[in-house]
PDB file of N, CA and C in Angstrom:
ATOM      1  N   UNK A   1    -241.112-113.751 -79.266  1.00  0.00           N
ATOM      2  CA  UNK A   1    -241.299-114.935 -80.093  1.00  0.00           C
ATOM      3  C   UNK A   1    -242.776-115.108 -80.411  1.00  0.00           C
ATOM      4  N   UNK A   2    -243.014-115.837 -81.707  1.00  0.00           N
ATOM      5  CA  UNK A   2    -244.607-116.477 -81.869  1.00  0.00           C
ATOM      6  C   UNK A   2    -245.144-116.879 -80.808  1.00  0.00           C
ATOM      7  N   UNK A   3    -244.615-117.502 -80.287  1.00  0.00           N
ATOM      8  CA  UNK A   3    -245.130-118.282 -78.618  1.00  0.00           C
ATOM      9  C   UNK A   3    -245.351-117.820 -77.494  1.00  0.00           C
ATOM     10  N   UNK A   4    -244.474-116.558 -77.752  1.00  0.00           N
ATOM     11  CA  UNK A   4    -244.838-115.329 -76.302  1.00  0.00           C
ATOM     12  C   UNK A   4    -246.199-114.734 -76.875  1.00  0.00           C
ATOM     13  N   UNK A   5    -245.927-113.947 -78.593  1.00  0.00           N
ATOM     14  CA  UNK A   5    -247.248-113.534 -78.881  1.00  0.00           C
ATOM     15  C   UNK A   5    -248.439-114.088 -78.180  1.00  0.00           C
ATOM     16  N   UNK A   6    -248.925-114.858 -78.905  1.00  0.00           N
ATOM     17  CA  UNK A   6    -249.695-116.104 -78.981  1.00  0.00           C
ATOM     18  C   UNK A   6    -250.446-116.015 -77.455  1.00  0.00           C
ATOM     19  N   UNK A   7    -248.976-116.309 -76.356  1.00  0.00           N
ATOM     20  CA  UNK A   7    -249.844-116.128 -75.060  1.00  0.00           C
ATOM     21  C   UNK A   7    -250.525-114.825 -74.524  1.00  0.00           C
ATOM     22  N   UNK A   8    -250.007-113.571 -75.074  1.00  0.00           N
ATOM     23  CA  UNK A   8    -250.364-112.619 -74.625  1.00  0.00           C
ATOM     24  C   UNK A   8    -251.844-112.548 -75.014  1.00  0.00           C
ATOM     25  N   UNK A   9    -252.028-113.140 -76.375  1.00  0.00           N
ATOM     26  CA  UNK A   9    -253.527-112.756 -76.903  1.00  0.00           C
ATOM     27  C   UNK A   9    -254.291-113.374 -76.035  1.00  0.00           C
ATOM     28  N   UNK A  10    -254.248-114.684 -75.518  1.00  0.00           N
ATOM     29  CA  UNK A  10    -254.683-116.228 -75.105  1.00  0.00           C
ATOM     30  C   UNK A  10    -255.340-115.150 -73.654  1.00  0.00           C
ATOM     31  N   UNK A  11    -254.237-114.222 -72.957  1.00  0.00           N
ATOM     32  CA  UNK A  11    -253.939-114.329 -71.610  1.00  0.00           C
ATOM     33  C   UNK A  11    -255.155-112.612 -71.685  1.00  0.00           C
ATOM     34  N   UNK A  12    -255.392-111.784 -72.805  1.00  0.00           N
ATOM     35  CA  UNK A  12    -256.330-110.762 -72.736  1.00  0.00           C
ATOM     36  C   UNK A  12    -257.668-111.279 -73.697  1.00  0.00           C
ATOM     37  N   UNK A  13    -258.397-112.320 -74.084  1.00  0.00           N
ATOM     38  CA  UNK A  13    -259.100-112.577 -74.880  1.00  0.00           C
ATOM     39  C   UNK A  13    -260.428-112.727 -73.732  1.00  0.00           C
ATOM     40  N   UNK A  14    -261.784-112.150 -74.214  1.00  0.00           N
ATOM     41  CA  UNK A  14    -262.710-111.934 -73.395  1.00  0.00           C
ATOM     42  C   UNK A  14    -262.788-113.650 -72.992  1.00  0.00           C
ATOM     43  N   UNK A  15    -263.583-113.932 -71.754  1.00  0.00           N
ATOM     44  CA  UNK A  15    -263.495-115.378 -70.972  1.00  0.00           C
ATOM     45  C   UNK A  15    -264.685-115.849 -71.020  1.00  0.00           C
ATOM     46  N   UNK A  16    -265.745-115.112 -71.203  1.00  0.00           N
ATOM     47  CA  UNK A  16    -267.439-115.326 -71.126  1.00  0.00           C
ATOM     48  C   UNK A  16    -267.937-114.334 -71.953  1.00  0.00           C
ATOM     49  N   UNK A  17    -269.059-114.720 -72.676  1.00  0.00           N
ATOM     50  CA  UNK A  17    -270.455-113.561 -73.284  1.00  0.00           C
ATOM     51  C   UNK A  17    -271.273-113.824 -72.976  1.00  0.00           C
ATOM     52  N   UNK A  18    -271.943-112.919 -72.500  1.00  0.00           N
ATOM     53  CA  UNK A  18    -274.018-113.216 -72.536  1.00  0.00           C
ATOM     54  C   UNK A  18    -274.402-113.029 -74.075  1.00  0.00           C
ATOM     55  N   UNK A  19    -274.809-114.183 -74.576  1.00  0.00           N
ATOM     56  CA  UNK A  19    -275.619-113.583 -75.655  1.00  0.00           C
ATOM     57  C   UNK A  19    -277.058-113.114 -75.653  1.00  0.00           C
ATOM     58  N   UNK A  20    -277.604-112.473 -75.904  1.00  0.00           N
ATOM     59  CA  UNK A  20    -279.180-112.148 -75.858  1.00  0.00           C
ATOM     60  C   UNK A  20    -279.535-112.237 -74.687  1.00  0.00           C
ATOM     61  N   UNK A  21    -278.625-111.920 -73.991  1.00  0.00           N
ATOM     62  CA  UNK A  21    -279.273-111.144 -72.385  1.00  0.00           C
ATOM     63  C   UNK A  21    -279.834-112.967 -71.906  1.00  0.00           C
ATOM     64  N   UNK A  22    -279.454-113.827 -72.212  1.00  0.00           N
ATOM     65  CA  UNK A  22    -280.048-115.008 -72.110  1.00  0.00           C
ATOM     66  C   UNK A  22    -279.234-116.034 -71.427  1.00  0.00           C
ATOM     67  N   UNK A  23    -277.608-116.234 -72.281  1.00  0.00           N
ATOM     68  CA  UNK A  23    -277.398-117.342 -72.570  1.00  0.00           C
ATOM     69  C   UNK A  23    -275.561-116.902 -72.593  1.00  0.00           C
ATOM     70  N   UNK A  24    -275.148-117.772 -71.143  1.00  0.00           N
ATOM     71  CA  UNK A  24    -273.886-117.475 -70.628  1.00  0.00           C
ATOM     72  C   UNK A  24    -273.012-118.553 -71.568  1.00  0.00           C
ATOM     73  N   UNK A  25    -271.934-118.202 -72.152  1.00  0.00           N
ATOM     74  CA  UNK A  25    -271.199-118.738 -72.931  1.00  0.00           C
ATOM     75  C   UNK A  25    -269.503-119.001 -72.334  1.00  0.00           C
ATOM     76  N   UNK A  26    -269.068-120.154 -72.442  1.00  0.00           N
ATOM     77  CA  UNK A  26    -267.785-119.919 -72.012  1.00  0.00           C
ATOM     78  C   UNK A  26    -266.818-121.101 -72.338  1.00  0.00           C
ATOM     79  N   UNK A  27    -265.657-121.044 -72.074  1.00  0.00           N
ATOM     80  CA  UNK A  27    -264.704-121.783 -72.922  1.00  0.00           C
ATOM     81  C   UNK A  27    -265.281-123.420 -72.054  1.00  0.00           C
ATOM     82  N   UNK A  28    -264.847-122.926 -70.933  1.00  0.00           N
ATOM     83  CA  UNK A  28    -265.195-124.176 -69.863  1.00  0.00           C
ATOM     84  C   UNK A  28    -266.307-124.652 -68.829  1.00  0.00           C
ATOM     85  N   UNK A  29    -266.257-124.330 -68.116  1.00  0.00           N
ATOM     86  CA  UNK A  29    -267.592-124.255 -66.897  1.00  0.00           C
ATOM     87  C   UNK A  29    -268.046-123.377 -66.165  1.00  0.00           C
ATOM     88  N   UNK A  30    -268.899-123.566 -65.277  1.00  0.00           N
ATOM     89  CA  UNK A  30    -269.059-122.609 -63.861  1.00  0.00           C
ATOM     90  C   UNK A  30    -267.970-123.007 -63.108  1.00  0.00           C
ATOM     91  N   UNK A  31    -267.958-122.279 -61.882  1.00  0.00           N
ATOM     92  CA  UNK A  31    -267.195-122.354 -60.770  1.00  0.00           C
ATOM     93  C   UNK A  31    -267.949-122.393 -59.322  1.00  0.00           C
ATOM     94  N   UNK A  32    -267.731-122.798 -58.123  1.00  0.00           N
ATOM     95  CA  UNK A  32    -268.571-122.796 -56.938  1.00  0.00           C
ATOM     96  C   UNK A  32    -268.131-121.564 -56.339  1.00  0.00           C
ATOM     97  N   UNK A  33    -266.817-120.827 -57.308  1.00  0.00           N
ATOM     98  CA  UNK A  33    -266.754-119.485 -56.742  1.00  0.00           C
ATOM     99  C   UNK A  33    -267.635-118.583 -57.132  1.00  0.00           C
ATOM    100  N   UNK A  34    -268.313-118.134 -58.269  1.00  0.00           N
ATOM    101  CA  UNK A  34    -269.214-117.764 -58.680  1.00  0.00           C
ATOM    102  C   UNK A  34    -270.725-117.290 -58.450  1.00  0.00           C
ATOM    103  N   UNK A  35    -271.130-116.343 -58.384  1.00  0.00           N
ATOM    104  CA  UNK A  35    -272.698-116.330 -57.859  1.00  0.00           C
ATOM    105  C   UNK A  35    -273.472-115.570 -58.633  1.00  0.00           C
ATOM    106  N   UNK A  36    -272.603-114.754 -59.181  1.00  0.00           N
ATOM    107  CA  UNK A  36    -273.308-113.491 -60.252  1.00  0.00           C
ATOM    108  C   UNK A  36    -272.473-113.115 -61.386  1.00  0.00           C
ATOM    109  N   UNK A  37    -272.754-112.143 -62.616  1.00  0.00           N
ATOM    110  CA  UNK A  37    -272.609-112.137 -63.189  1.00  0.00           C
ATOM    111  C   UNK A  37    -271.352-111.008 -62.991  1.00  0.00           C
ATOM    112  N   UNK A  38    -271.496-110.302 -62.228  1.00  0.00           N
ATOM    113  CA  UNK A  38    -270.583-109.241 -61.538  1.00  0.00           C
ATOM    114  C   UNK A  38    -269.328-109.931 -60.953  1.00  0.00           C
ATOM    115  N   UNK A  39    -269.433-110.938 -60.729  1.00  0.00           N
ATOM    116  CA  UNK A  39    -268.504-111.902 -60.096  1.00  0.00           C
ATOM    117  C   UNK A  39    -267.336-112.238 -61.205  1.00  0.00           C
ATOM    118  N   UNK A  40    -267.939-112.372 -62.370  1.00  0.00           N
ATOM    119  CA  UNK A  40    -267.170-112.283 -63.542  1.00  0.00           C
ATOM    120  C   UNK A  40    -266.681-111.315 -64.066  1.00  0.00           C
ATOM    121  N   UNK A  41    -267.805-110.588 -64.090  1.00  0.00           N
ATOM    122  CA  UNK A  41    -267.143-109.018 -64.802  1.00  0.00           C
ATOM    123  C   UNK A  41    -265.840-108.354 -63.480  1.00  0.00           C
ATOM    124  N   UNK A  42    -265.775-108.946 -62.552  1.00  0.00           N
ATOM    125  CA  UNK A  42    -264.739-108.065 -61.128  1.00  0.00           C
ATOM    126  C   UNK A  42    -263.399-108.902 -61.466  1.00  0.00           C
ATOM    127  N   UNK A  43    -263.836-110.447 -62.306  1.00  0.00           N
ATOM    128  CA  UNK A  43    -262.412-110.939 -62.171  1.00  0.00           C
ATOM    129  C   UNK A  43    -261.258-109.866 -62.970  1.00  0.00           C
ATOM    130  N   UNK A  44    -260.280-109.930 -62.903  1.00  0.00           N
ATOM    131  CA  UNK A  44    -258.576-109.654 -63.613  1.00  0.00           C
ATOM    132  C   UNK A  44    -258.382-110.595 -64.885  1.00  0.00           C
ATOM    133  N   UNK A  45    -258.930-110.659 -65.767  1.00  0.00           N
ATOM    134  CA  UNK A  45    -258.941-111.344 -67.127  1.00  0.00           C
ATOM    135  C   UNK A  45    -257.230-111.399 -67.747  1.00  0.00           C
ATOM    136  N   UNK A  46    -256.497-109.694 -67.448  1.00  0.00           N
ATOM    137  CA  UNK A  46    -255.390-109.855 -68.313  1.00  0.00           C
ATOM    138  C   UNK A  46    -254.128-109.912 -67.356  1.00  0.00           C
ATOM    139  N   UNK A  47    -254.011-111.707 -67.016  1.00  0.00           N
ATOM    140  CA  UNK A  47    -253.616-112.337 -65.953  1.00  0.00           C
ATOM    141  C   UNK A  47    -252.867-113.674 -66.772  1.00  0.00           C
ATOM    142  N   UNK A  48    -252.280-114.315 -66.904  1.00  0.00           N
ATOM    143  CA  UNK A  48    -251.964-115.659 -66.602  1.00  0.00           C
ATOM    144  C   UNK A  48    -253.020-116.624 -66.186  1.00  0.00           C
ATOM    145  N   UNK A  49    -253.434-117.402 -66.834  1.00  0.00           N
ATOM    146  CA  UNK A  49    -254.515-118.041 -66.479  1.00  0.00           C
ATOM    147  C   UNK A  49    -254.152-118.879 -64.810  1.00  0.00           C
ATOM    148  N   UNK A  50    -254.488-118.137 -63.991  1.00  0.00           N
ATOM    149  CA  UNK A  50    -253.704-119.319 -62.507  1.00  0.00           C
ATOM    150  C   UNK A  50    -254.771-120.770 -62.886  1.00  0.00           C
ATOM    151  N   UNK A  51    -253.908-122.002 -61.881  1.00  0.00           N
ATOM    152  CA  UNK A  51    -253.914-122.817 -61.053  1.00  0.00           C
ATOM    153  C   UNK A  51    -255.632-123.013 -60.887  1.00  0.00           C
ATOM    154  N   UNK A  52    -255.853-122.432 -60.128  1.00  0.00           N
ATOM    155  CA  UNK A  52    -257.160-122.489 -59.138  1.00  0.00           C
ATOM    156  C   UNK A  52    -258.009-121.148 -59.402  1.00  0.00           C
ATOM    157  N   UNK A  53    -258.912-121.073 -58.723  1.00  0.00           N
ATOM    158  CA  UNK A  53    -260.243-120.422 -58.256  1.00  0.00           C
ATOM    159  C   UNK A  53    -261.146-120.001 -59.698  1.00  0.00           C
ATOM    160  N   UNK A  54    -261.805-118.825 -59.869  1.00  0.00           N
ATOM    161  CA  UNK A  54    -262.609-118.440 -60.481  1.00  0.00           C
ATOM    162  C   UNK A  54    -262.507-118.793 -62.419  1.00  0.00           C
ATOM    163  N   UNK A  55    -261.033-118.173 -62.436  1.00  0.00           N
ATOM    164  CA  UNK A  55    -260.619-118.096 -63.573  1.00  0.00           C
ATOM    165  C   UNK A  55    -260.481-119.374 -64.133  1.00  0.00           C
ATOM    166  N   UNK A  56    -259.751-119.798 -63.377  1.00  0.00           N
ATOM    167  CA  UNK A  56    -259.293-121.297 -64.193  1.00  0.00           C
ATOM    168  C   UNK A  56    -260.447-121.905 -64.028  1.00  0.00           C
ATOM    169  N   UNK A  57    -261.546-122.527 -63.486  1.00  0.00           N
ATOM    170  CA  UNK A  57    -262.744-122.850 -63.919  1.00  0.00           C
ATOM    171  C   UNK A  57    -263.326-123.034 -65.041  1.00  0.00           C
ATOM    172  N   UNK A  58    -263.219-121.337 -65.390  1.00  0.00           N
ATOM    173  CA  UNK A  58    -263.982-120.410 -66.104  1.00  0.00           C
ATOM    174  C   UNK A  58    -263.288-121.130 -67.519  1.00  0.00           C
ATOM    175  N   UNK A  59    -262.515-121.368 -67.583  1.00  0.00           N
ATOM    176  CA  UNK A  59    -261.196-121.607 -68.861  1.00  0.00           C
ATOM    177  C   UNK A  59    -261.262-123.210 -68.653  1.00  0.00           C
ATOM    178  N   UNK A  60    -261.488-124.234 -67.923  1.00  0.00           N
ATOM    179  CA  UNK A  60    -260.228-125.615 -67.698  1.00  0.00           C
ATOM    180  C   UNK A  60    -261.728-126.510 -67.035  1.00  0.00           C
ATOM    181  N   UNK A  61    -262.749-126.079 -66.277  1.00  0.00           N
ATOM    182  CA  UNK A  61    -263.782-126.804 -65.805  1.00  0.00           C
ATOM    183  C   UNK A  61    -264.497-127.752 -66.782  1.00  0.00           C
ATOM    184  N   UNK A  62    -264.867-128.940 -66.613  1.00  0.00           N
ATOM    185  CA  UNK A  62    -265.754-129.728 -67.462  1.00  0.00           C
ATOM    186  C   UNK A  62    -266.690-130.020 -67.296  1.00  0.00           C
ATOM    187  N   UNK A  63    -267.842-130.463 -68.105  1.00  0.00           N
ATOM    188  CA  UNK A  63    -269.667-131.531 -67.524  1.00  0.00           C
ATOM    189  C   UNK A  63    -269.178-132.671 -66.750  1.00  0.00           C
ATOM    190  N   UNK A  64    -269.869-132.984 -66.221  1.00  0.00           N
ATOM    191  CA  UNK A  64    -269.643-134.463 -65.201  1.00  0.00           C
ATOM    192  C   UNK A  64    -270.194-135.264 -66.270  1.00  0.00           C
ATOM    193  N   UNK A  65    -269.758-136.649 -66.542  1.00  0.00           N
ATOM    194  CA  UNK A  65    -270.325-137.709 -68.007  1.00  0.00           C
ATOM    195  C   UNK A  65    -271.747-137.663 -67.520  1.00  0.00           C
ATOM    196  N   UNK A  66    -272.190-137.612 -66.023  1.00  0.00           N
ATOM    197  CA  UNK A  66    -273.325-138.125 -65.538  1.00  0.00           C
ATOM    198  C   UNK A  66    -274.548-137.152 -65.912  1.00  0.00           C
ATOM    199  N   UNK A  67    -274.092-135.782 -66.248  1.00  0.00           N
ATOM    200  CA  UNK A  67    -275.065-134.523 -66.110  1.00  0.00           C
ATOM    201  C   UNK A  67    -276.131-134.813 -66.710  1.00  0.00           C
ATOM    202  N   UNK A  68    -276.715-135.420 -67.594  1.00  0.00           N
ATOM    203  CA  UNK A  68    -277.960-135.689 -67.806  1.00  0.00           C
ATOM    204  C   UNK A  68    -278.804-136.857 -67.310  1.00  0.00           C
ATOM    205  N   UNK A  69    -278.446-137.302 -65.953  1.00  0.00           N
ATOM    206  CA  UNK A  69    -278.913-138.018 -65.219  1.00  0.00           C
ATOM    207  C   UNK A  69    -279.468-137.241 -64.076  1.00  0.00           C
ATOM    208  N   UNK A  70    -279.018-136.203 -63.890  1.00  0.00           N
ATOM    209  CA  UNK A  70    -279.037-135.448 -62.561  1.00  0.00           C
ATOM    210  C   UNK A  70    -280.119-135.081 -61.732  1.00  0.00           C
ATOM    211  N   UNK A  71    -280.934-134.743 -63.005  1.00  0.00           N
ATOM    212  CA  UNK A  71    -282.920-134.812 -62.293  1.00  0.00           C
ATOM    213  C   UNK A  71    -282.975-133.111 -61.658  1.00  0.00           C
ATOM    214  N   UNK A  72    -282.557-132.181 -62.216  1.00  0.00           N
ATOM    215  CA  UNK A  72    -282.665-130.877 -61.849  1.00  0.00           C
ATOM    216  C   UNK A  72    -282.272-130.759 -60.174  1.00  0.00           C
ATOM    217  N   UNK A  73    -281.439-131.751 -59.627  1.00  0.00           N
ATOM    218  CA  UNK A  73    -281.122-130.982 -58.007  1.00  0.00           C
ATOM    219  C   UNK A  73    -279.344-130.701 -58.903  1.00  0.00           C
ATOM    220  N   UNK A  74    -279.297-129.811 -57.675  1.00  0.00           N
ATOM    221  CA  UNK A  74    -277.921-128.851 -57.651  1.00  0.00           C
ATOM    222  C   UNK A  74    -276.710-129.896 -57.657  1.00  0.00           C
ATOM    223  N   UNK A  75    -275.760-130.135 -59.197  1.00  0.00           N
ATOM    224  CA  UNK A  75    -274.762-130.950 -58.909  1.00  0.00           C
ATOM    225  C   UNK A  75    -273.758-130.451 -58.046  1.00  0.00           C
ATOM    226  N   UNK A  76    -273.118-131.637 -57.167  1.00  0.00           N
ATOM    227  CA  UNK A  76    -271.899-131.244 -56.885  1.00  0.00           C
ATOM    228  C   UNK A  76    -270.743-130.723 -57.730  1.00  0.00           C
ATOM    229  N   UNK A  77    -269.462-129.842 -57.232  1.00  0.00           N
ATOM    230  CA  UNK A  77    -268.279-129.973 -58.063  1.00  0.00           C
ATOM    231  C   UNK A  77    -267.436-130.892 -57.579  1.00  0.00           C
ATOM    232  N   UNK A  78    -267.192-131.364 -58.348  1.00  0.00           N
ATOM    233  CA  UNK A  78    -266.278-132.752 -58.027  1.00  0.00           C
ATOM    234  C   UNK A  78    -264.900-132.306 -58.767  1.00  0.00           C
ATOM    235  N   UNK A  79    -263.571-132.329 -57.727  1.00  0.00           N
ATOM    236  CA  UNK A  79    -261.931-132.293 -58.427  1.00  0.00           C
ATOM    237  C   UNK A  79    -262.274-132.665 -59.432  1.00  0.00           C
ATOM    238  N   UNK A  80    -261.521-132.522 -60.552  1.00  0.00           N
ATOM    239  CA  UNK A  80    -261.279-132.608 -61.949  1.00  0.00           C
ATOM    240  C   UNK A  80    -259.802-133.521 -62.319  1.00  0.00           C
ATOM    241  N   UNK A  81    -259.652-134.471 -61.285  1.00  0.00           N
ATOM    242  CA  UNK A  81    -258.607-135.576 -61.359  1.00  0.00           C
ATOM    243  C   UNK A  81    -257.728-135.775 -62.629  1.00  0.00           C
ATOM    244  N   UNK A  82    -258.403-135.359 -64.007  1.00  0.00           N
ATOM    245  CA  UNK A  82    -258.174-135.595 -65.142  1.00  0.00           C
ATOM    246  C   UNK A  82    -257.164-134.629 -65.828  1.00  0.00           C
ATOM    247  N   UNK A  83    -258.007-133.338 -65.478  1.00  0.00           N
ATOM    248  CA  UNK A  83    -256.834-131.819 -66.066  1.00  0.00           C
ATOM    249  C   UNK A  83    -255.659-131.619 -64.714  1.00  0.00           C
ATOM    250  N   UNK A  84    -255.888-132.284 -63.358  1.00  0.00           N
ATOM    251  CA  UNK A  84    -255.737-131.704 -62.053  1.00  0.00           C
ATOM    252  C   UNK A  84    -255.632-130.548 -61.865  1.00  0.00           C
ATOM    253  N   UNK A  85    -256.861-129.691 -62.396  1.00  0.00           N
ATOM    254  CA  UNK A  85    -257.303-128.257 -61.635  1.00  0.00           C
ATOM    255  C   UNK A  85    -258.457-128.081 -61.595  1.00  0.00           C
ATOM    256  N   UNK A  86    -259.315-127.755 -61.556  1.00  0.00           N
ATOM    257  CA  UNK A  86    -260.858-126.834 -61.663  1.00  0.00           C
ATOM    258  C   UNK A  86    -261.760-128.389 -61.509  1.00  0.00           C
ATOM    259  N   UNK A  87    -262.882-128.641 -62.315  1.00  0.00           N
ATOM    260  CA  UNK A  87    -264.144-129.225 -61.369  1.00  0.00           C
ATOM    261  C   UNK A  87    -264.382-129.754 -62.437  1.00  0.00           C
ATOM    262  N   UNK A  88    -265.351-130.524 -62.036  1.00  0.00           N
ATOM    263  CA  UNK A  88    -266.310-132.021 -62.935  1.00  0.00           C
ATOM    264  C   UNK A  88    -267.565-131.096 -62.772  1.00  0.00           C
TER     265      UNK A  88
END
């Protein structure tokens, strides 16, 4: 069906780019699983987007409203109460 299509593309479509060796791009957020860039490139991309950890982050994570208050220390991730998966 259109709708199976559709997911298959959704479920192999690249998840992040570096552009200009600079500047990490992505649908959604970081993750606190995360540390390197290798960390991304090791995930299983042509997957089902799960639930939890790296991926779904990567796809479903949001800014906290507060982030430009933050004063350059390290935000917390805070549950994401709103989507109920991935982080604030």
């Amino acid at each position: 069906t259109f709708y199976n299509a559709c997911m298959d593309v959704f479920d192999a479509i690249p998840i992040c780019a570096l552009v200009d060796s600079r500047f990490l791009c992505m649908h959604g957020g970081l993750s606190p699983d995360l540390r390197t860039l290798a960390d991304i490139e090791n995930l299983d991309r042509f997957q089902e987007t799960p639930l939890s950890g790296p991926l779904c982050d990567l796809i479903w994570a949001d800014p906290r409203e507060d982030f430009d208050q933050i004063n350059d220390q390290q935000p917390d991730f805070v549950a994401n109460n709103v989507r109920g998966c991935s982080y604030f």
